[in-house]
Protein backbone atom coordinates (compact mmCIF):
# COMPACT_ATOMS: atom_id res chain seq x y z
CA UNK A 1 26.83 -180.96 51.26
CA UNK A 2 27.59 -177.37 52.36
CA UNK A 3 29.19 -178.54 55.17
CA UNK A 4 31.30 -180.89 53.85
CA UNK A 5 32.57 -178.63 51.28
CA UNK A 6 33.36 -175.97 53.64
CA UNK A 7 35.18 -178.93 55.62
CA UNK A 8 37.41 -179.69 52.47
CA UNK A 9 38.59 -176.68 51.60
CA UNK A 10 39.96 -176.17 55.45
CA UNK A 11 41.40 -179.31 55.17
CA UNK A 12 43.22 -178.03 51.88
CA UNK A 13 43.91 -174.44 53.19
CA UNK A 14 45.24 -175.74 56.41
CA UNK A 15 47.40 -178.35 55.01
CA UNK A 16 48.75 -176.20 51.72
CA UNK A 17 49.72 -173.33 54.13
CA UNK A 18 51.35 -175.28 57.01
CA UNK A 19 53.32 -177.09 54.22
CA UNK A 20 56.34 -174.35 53.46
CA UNK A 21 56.40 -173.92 57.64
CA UNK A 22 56.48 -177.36 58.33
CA UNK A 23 59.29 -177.78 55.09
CA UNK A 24 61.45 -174.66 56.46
CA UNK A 25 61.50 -176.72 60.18
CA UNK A 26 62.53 -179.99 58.22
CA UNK A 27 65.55 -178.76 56.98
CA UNK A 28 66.16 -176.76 60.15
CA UNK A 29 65.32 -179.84 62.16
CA UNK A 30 68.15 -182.28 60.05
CA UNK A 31 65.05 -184.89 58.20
CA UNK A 32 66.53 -184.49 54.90
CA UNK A 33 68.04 -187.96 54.12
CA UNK A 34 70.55 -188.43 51.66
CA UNK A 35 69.79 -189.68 48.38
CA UNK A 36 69.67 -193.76 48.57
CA UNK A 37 70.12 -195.97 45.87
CA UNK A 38 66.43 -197.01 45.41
CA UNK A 39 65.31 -193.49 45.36
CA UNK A 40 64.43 -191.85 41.96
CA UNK A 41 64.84 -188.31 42.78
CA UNK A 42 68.57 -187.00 42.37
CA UNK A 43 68.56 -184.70 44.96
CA UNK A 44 67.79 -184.72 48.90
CA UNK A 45 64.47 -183.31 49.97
CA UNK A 46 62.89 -182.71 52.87
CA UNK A 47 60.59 -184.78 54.71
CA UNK A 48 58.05 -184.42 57.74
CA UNK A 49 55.29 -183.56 55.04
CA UNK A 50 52.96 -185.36 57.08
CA UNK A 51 53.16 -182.90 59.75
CA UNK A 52 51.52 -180.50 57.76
CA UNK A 53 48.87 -183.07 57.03
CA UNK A 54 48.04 -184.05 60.80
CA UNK A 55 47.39 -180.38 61.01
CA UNK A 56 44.90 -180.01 58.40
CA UNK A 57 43.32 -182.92 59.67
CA UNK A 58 42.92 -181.68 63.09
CA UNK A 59 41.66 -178.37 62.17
CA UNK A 60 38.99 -179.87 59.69
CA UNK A 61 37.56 -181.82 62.69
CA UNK A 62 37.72 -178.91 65.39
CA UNK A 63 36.24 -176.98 63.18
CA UNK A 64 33.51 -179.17 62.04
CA UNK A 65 32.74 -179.71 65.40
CA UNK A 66 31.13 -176.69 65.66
CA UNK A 67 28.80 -177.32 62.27
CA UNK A 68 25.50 -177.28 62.78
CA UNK A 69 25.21 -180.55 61.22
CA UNK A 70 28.16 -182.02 61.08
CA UNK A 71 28.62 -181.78 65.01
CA UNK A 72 26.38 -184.75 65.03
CA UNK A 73 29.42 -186.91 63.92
CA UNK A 74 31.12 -185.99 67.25
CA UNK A 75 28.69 -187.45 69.73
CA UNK A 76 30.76 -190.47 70.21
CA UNK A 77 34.63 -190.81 70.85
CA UNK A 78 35.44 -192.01 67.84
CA UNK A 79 37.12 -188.43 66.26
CA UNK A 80 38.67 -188.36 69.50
CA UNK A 81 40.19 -191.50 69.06
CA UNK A 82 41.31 -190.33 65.36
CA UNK A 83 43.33 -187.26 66.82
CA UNK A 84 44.54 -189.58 69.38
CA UNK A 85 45.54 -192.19 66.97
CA UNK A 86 46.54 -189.59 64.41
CA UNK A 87 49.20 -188.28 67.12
CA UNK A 88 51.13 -191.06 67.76
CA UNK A 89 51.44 -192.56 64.28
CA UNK A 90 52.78 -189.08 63.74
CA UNK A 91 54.99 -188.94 66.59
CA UNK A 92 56.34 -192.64 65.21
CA UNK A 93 56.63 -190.99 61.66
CA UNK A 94 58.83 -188.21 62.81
CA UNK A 95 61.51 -190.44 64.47
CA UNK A 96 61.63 -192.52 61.64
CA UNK A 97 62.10 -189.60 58.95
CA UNK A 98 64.67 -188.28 61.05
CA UNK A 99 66.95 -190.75 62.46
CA UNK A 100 65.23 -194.02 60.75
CA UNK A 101 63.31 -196.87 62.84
CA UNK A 102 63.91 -200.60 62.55
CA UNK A 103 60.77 -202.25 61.36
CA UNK A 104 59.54 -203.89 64.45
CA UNK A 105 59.94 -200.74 66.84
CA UNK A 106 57.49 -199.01 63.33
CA UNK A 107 55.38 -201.85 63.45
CA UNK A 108 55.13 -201.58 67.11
CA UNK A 109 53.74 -197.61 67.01
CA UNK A 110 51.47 -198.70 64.44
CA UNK A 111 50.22 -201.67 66.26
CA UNK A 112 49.31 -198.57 69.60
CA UNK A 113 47.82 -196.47 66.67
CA UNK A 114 45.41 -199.16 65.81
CA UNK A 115 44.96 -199.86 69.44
CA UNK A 116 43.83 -196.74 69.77
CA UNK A 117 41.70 -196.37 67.04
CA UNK A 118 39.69 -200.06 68.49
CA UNK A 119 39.70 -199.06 72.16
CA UNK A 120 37.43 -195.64 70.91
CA UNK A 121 35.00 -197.96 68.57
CA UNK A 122 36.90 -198.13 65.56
CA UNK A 123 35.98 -202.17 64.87
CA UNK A 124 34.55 -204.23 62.44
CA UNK A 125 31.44 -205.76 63.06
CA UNK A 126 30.95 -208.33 60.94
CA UNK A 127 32.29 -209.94 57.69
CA UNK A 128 30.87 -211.20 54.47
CA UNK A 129 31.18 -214.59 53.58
CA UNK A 130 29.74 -217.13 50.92
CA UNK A 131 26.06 -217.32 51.81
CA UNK A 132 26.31 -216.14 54.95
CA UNK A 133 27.39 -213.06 57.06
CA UNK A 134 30.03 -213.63 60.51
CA UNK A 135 29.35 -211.17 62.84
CA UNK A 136 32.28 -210.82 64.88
CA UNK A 137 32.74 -210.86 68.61
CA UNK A 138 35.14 -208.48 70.70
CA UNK A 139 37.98 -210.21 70.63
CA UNK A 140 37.67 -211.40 66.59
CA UNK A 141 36.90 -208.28 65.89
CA UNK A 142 39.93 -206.63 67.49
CA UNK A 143 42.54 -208.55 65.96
CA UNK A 144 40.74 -208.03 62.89
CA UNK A 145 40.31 -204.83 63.08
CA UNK A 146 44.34 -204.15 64.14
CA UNK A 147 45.54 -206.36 61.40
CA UNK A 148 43.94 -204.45 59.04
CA UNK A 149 44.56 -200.63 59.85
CA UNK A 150 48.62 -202.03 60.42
CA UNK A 151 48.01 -203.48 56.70
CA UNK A 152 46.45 -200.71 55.17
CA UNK A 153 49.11 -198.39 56.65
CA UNK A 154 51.62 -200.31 55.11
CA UNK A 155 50.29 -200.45 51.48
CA UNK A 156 50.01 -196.69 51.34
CA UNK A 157 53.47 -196.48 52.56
CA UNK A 158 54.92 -198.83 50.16
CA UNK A 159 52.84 -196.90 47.19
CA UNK A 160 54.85 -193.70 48.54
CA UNK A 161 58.03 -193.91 46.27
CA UNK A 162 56.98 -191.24 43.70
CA UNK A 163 56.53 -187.37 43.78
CA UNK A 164 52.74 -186.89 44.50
CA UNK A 165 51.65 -190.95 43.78
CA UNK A 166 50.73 -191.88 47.41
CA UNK A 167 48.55 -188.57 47.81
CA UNK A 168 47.24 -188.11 44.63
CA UNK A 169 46.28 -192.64 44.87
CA UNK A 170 44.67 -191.74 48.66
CA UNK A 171 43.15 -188.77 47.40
CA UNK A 172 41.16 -190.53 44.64
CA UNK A 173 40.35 -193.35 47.18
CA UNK A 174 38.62 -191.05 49.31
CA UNK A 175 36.56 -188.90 46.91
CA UNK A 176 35.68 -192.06 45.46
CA UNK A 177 34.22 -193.52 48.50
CA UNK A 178 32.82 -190.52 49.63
CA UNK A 179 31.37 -190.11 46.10
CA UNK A 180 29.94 -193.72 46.82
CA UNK A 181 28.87 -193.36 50.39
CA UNK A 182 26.76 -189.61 49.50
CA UNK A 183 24.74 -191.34 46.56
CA UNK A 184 23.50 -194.75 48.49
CA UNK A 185 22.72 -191.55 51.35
CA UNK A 186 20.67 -189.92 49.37
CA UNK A 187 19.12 -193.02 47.20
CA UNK A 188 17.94 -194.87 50.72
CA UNK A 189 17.14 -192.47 52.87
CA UNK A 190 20.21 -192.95 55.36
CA UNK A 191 22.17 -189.98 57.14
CA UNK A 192 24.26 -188.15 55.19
CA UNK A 193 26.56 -186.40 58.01
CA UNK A 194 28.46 -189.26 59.05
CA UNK A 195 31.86 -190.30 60.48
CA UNK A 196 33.06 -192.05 57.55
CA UNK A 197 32.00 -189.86 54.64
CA UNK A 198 33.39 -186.74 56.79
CA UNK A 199 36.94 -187.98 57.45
CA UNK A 200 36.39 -188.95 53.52
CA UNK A 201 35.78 -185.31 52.50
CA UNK A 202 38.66 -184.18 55.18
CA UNK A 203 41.61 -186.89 54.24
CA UNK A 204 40.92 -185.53 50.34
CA UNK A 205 41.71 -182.39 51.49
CA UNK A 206 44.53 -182.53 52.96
CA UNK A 207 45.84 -184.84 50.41
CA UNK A 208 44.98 -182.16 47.71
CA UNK A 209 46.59 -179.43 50.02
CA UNK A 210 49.75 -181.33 50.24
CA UNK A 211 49.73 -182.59 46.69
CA UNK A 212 50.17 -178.57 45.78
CA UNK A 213 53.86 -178.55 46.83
CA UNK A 214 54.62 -182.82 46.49
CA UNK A 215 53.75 -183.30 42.66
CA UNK A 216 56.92 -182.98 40.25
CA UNK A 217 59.34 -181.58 40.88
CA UNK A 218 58.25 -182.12 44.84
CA UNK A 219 59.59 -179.49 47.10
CA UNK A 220 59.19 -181.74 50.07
CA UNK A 221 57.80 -185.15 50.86
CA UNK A 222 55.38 -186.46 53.12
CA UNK A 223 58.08 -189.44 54.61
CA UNK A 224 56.80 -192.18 56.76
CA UNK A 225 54.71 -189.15 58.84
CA UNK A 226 52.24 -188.83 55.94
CA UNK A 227 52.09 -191.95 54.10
CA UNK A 228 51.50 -193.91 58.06
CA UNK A 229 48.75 -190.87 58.93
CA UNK A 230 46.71 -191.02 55.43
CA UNK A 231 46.76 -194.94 55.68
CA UNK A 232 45.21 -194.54 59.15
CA UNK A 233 42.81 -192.32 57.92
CA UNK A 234 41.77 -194.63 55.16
CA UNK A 235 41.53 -198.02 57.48
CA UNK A 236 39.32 -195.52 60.12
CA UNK A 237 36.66 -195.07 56.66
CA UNK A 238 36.84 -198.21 55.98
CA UNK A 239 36.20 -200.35 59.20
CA UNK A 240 33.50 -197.58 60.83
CA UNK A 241 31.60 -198.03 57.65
CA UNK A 242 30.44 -201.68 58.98
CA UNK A 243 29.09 -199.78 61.64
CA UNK A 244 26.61 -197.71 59.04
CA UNK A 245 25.70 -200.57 57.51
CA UNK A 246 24.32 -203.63 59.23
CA UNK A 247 24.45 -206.74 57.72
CA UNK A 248 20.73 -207.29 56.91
CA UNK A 249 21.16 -203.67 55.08
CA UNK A 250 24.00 -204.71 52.82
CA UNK A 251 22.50 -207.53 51.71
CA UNK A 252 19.43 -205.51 50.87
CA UNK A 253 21.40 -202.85 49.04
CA UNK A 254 23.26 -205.60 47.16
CA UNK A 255 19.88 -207.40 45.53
CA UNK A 256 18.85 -206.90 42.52
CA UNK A 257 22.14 -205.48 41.31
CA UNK A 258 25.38 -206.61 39.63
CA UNK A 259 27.14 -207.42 42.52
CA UNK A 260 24.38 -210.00 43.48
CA UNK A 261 26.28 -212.85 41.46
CA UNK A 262 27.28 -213.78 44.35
CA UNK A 263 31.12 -212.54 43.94
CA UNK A 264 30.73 -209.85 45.59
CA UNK A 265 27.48 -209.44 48.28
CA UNK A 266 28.09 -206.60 50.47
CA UNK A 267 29.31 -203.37 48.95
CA UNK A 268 29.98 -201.55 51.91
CA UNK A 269 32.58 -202.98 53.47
CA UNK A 270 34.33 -204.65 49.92
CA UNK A 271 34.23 -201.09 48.15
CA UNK A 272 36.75 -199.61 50.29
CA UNK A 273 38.79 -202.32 49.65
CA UNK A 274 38.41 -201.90 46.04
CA UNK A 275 39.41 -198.34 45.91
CA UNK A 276 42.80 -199.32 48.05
CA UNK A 277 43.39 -202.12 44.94
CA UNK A 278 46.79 -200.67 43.89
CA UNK A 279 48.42 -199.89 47.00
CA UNK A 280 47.18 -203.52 48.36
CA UNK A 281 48.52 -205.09 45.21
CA UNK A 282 51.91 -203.71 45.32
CA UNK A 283 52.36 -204.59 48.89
CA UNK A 284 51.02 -207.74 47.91
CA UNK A 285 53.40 -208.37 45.07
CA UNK A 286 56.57 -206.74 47.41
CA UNK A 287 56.07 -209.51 49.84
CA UNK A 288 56.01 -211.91 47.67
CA UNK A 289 58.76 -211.27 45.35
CA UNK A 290 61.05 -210.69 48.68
CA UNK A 291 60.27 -213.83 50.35
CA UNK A 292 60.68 -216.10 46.90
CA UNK A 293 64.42 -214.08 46.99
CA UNK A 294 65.04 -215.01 50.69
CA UNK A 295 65.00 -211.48 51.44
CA UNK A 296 62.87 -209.63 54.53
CA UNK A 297 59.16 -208.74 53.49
CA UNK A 298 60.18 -205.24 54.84
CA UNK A 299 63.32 -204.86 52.85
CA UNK A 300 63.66 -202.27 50.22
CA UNK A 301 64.05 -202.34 46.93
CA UNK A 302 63.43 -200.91 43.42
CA UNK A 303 60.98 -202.98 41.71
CA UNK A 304 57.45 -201.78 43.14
CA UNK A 305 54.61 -200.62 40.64
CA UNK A 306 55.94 -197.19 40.15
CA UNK A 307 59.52 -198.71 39.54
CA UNK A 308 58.69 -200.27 36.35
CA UNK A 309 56.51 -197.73 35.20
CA UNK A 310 60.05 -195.56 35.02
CA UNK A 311 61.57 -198.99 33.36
CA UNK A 312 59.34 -199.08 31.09
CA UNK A 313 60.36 -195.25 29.83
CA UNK A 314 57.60 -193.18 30.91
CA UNK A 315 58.74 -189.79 32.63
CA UNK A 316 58.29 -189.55 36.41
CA UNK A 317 55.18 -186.76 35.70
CA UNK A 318 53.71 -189.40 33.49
CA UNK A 319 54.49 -192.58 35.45
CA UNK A 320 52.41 -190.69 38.16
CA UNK A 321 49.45 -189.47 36.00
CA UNK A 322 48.84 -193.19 34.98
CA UNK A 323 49.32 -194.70 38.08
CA UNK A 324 46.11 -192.17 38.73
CA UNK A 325 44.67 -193.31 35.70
CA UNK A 326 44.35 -196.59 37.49
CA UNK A 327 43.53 -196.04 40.73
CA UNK A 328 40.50 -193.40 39.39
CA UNK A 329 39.19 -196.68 36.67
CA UNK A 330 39.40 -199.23 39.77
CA UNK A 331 37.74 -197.18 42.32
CA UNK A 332 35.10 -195.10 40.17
CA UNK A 333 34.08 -198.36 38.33
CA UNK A 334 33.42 -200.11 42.13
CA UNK A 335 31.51 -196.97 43.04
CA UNK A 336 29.28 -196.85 39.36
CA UNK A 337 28.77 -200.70 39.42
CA UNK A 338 27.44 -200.16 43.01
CA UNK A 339 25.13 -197.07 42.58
CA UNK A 340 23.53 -197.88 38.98
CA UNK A 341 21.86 -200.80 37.74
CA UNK A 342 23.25 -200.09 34.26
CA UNK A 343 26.06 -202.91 34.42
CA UNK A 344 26.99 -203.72 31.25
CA UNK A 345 27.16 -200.52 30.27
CA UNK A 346 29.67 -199.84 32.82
CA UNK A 347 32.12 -202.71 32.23
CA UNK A 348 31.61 -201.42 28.83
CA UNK A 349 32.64 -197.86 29.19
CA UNK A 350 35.34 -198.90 32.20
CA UNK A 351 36.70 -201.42 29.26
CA UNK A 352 37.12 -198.98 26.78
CA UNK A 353 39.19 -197.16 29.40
CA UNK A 354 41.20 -199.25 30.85
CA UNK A 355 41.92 -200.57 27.21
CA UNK A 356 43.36 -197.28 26.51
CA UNK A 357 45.49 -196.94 29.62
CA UNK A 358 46.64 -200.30 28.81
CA UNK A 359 48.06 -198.77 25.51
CA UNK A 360 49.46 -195.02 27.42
CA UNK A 361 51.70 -197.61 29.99
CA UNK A 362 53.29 -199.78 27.00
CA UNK A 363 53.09 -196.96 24.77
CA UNK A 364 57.50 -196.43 25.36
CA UNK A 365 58.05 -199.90 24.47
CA UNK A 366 55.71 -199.57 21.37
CA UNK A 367 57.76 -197.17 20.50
CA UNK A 368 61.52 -198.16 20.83
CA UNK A 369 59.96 -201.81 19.05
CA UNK A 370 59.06 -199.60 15.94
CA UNK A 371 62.46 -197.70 16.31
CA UNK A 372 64.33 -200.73 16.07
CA UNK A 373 62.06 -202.25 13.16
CA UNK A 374 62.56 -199.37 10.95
CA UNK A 375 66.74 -198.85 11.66
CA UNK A 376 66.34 -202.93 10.78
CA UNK A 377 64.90 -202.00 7.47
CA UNK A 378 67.10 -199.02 6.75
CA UNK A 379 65.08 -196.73 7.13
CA UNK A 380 65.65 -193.15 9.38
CA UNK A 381 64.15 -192.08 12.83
CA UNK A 382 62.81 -188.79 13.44
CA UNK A 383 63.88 -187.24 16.79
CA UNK A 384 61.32 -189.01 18.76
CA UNK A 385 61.86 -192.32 17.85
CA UNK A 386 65.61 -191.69 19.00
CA UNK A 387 64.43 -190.64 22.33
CA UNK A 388 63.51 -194.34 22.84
CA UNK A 389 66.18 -195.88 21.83
């Protein structure tokens, strides 16, 4: 645990310091955009933030590499493949944040990212499905495998449109699932210096670093770089974590517990999944609503999650802070429900919760509905009540 707290704070040093540099050479380099009209900040701000964030990543592994323990993560190529990987998604990212990328040349670097990624043993391995498990060959498990790094990249950088929500959203992802990964560790017996739970710790960390000088009022933004780099990073846990868990051993950690209803049968590969729920959903949603208005799943617009938190009235500070209210109930309730066999007490708990961030996000319209009741009956608003009108 040592190790992988000395790991995070690098990751967090590195990326926090690099940051004002890396900001500095933005501006100097041109890759600060003009306001557009589906933006909610009011002035232009620099972007290559993910520059910063490529660097904290590499330093966490170089320097890990020469842990005692955790250097036993590096006996395959797979890190090597990350840096690799890491590189030319960020390469990609820079063109786009400074002179802008159609989507298919975008979806093209991704598509070599991923590539990369598979070709150094980045692949899923098999697949849960009802009452049986497909284990995947080569070829399946390429495509797979591509598809869903490209996806997951895209979800985190649709979730990027407020100050600090795609970093602070990641960020929770990954302590969550390290948080989940460390426990079953410990509880069976398995090895706790592994690829997965160390890029974990590491993507956290730079996250956190970045997340210094990104939350409101953000002095620079990560751009395409970052939010294309930490979605890689997230797709690398969550496909090399089939590869810590065979089949046989999911189904035996599932037994017994909540998640044995058959819903849901093998934890380790579904929990990641889980903890990604709100960038997935808002891609999911995007799509959607653009093809039922004839418009290209790519094309932008102003209606994502974040979007209507602002509709709804809440401050951009506060739109953010619930938006990590969510992701934190969705992924810590996956990891609790997966670790404890105290279910009900959990859906109990997570209820109560959620039931109360239910009431923070329509707590503006509450408001502005009793504002207009009470100037129906005559009666005065304080200051407050005004605010909402």
């Amino acid at each position: 645990m040592r190790e992988y707290a000395l790991t995070f704070v690098i990751a967090v040093a590195v990326t926090y310091l690099l940051t004002p540099l890396v900001r500095r050479v933005a501006v100097a380099f041109g890759a600060v955009p003009p306001v557009r009209e589906r933006d909610v900040h009011t002035e232009p701000v620099p972007r290559l933030g993910g520059v910063a964030m490529f660097f904290g990543v590499a330093a966490a592994l170089l320097i890990s590499y020469r842990l005692p323990h955790l250097s036993e993560v590096f006996l395959g190529p797979t890190w090597q493949g990350l840096l690799l990987a890491g590189a030319v998604i960020t390469v990609v990212g820079i063109v786009d944040d400074r002179w802008g990328l159609d989507p298919l040349p975008k979806l093209a670097g991704q598509v070599a990212a991923a590539g990369i990624l598979v070709w150094k043993g980045v692949q899923l391995l098999w697949l849960p499905l009802p009452g049986m498990t497909l284990v995947l060959g080569p070829e399946l498990g390429t495509v797979l495998s591509v598809l869903l790094i490209v996806v997951t990249i895209n979800a985190v950088n649709f979730a990027d449109g407020l100050d600090g929500l795609a970093a602070g959203i990641v960020a929770i992802s990954a302590f969550a699932f390290f948080a989940y990964y460390y426990v079953i560790a410990v509880d069976q017996g398995f090895d706790r210096q592994t690829y997965p739970a160390m890029i974990a710790v590491i993507l956290a960390g730079v996250c956190v670093g970045f997340l210094l000088h990104n939350f409101h009022p953000a002095r620079i933004f990560m751009g395409d770089t970052g939010a294309m780099l930490i979605g890689l990073l997230l797709a690398s846990i969550t496909i090399t974590v089939t590869g810590q868990f065979d089949a046989n051993t999911a189904r035996e950690l599932s037994t017994g517990g909540f998640f044995d209803s058959g819903l849901v049968v093998y934890l380790p590969i579904v929990l990641p999944l889980l903890v990604l729920a709100l960038p997935f959903l808002d891609l999911l949603l995007a799509v959607v609503r653009r093809t039922l208005a004839g418009q290209s799943p790519v094309a932008p617009d102003r209606k994502h999650l974040h979007h209507r938190m602002l509709e709804l009235g809440h401050s951009h500070p506060r739109a953010v802070l619930l938006m990590y209210l969510w992701a934190a109930i969705i992924a810590f309730a996956a990891v609790t429900l997966s670790v404890f066999n105290t279910p009900y007490l959990v859906l109990t708990v997570t209820a109560l919760v959620a039931l109360c961030a239910v009431l923070l996000v329509t707590w503006p319209r509450l408001r502005r509905m009793r504002a207009r009741r009470r100037r129906a009956l005559g009666q005065s608003t304080d200051e407050t009540d005004i605010k909402y009108k």
